[in-house]
N, C-alpha and C. Protein backbone atom coordinates (compact mmCIF):
# COMPACT_ATOMS: atom_id res chain seq x y z
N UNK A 1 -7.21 48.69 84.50
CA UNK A 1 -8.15 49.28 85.40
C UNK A 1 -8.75 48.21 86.28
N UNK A 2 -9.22 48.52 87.48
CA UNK A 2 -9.47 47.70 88.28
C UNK A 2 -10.48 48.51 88.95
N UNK A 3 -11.38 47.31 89.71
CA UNK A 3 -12.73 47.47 90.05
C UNK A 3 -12.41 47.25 91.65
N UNK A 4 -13.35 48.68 92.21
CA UNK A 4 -13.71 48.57 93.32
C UNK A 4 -14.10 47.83 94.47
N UNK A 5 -13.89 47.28 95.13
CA UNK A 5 -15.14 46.56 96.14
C UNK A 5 -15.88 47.74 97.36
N UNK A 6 -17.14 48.25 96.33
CA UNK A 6 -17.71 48.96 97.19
C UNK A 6 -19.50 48.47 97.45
N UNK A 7 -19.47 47.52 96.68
CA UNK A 7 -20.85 46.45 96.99
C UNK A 7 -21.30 46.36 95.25
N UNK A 8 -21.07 46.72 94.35
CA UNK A 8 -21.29 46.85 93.15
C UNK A 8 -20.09 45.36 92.32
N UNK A 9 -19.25 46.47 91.24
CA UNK A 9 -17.88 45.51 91.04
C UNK A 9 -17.04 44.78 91.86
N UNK A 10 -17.29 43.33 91.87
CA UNK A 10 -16.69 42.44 92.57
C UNK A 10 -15.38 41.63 92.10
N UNK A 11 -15.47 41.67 91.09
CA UNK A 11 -14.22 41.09 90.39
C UNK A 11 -13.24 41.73 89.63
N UNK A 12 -12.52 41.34 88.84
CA UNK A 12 -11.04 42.12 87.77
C UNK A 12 -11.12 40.90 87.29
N UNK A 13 -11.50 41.03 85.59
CA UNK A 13 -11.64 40.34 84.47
C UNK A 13 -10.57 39.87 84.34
N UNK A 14 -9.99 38.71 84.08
CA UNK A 14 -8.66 37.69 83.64
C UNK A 14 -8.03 38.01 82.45
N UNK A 15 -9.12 37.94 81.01
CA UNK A 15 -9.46 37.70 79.74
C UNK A 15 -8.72 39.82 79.69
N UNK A 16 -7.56 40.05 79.21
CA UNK A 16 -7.03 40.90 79.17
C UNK A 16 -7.59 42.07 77.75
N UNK A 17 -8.42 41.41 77.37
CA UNK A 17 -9.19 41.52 76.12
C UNK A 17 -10.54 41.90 76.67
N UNK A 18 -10.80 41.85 77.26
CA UNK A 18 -12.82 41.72 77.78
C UNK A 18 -12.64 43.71 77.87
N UNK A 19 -13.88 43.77 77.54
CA UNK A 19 -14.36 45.37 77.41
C UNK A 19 -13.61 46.19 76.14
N UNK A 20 -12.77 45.45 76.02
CA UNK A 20 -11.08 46.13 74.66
C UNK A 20 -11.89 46.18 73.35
N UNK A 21 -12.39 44.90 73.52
CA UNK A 21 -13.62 44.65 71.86
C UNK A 21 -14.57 44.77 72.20
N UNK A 22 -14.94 44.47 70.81
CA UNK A 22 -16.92 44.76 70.94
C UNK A 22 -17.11 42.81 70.63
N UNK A 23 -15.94 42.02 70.60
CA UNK A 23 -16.33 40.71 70.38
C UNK A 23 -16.49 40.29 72.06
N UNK A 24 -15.69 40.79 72.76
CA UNK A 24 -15.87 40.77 74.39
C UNK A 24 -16.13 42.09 75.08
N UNK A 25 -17.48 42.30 75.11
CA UNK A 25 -18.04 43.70 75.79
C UNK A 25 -17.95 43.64 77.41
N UNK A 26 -18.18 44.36 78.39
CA UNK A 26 -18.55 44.27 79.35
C UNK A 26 -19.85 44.00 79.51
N UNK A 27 -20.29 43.16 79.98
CA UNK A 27 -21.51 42.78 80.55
C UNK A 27 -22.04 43.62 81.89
N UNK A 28 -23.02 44.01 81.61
CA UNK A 28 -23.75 45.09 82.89
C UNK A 28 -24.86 44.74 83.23
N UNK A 29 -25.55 44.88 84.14
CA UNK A 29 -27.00 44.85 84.63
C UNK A 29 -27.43 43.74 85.56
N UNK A 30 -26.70 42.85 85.52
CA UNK A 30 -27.07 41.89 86.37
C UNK A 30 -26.65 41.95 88.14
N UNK A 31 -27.09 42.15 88.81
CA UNK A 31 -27.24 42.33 90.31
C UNK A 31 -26.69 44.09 90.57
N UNK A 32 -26.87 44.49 89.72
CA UNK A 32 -27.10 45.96 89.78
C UNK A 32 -28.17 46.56 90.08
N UNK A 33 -28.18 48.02 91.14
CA UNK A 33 -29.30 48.47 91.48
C UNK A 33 -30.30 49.29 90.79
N UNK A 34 -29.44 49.47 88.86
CA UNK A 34 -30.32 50.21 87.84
C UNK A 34 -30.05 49.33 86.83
N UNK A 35 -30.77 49.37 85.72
CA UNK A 35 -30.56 49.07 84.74
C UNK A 35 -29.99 50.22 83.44
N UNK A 36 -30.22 49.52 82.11
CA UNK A 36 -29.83 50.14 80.91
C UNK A 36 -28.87 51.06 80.75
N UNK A 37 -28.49 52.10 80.57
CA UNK A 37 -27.71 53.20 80.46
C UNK A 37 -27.09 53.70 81.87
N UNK A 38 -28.29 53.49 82.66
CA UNK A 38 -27.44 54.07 84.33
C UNK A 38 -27.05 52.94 84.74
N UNK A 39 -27.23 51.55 84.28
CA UNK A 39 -26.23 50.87 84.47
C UNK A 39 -24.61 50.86 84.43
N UNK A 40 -24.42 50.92 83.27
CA UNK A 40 -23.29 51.68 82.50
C UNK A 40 -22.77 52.59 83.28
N UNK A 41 -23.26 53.67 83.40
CA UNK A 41 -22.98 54.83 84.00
C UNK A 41 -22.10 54.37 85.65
N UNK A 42 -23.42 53.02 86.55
CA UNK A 42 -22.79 53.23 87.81
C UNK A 42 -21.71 52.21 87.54
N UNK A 43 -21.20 50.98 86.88
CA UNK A 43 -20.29 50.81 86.59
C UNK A 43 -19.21 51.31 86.27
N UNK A 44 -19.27 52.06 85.46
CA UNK A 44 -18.12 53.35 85.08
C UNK A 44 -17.65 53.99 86.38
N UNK A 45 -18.98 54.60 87.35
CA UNK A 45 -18.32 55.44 88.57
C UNK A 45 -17.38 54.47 89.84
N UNK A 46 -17.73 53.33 89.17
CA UNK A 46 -16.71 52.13 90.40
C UNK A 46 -15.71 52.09 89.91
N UNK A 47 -15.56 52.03 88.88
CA UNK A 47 -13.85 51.69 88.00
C UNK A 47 -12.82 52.77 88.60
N UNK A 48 -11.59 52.27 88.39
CA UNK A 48 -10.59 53.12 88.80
C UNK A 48 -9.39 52.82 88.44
N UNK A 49 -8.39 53.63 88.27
CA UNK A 49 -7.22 53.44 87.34
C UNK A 49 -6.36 51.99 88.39
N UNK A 50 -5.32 51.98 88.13
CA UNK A 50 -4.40 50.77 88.82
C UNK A 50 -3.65 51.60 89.75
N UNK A 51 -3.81 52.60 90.36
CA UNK A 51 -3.33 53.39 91.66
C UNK A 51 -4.34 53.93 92.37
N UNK A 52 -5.84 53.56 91.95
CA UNK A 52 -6.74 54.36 92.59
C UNK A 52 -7.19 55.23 91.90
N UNK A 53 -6.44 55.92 90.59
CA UNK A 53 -7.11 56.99 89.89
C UNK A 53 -8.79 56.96 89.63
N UNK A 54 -9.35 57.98 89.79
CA UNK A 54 -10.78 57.89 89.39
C UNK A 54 -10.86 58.48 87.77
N UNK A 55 -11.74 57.62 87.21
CA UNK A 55 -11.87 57.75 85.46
C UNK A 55 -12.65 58.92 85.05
N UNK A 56 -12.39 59.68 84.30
CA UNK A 56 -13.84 60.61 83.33
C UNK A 56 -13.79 59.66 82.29
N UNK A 57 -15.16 59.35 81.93
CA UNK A 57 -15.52 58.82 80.49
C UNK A 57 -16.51 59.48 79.72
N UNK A 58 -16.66 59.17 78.90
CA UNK A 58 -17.86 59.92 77.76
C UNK A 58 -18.01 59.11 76.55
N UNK A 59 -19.82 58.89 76.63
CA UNK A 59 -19.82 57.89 75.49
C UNK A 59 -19.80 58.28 74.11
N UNK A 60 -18.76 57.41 73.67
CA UNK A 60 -18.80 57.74 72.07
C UNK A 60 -19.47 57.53 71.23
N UNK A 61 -20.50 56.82 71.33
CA UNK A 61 -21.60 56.26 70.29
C UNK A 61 -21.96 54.53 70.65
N UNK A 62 -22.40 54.06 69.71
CA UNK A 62 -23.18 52.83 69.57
C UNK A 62 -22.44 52.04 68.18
N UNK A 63 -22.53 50.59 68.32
CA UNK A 63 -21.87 49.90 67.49
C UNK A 63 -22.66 48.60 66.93
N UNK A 64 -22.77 47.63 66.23
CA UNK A 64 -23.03 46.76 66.43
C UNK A 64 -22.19 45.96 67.31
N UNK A 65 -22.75 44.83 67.40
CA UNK A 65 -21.90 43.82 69.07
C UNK A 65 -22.10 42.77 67.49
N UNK A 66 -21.02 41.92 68.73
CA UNK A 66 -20.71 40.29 67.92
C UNK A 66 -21.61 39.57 68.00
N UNK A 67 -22.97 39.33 68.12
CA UNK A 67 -24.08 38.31 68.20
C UNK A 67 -24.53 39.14 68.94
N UNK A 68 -24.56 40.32 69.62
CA UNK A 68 -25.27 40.79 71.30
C UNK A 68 -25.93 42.01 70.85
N UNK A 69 -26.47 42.27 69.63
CA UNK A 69 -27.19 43.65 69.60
C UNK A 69 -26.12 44.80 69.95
N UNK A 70 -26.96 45.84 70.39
CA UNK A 70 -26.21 47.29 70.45
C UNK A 70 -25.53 46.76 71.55
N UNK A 71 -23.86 47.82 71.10
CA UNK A 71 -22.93 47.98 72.06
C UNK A 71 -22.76 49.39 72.63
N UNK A 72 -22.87 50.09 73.54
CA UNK A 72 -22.37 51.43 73.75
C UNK A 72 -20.35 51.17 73.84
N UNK A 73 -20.15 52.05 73.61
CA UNK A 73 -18.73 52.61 73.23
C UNK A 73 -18.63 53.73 74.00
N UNK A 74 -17.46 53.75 75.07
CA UNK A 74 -16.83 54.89 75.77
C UNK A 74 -15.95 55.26 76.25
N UNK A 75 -15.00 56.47 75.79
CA UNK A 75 -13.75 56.85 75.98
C UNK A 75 -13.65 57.06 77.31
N UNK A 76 -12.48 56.42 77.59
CA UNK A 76 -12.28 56.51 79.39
C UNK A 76 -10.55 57.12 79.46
N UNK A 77 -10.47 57.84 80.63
CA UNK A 77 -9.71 58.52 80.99
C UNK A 77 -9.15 58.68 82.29
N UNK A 78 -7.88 58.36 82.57
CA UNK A 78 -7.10 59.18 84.36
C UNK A 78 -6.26 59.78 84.13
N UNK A 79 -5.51 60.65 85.40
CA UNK A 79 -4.44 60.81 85.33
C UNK A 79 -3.41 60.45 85.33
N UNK A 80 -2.63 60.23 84.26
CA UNK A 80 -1.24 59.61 84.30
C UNK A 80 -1.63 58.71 83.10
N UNK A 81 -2.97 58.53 82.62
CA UNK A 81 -3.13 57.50 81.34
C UNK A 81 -2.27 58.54 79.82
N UNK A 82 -1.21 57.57 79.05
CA UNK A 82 -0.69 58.23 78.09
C UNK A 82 -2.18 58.22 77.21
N UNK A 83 -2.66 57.61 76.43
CA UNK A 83 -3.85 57.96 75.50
C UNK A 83 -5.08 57.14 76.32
N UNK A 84 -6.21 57.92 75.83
CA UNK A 84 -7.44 57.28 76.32
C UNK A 84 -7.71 55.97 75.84
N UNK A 85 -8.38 55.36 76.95
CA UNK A 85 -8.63 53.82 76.71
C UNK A 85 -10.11 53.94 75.91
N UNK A 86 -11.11 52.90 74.97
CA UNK A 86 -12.07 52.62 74.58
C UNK A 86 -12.66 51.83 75.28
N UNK A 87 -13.60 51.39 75.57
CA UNK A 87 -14.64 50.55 76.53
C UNK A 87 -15.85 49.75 75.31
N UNK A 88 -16.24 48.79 75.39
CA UNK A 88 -17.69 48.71 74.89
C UNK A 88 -18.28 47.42 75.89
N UNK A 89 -19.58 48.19 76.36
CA UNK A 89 -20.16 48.08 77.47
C UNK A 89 -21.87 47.34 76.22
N UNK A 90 -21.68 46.08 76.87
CA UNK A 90 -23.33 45.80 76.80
C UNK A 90 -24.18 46.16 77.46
């Protein structure tokens, strides 16, 4: 999945692993125009499959994180994805 440039997500993570675990979460909130949960949320609405697909997600719950406190956890989805991907979003 790959991130938008619509003034929000600026980059596509290297680390092919980052968001996959809860030992490498996505990091949110920083130069974002909300915080906490609608953070999350407007992150999620920038993401997009690797053709442009736009994602449905829905959070699955809360986890512990690797040293980082609560993790949210969320099933993400496009068209043309064979099984849903997992997310965990700090």
């Amino acid at each position: 999945m790959e991130g938008e440039d619509s003034g929000g997500i600026q980059e596509v993570p290297l680390d092919p692993a980052y968001g996959y675990t809860k030992e490498k979460p996505i990091k949110v909130g920083s130069g974002l125009p909300v915080s906490g949960p609608k953070a999350e949320q407007y992150y999620l609405n920038q993401l997009r499959g690797p053709n442009g697909e736009e994602l449905q997600y829905e959070r699955a719950g809360s986890c512990r994180g690797f040293g980082r406190g609560l993790l949210d956890i969320y099933t993400v989805t496009y068209d043309g994805l064979d099984k849903p991907k997992t997310l965990y979003i700090n």
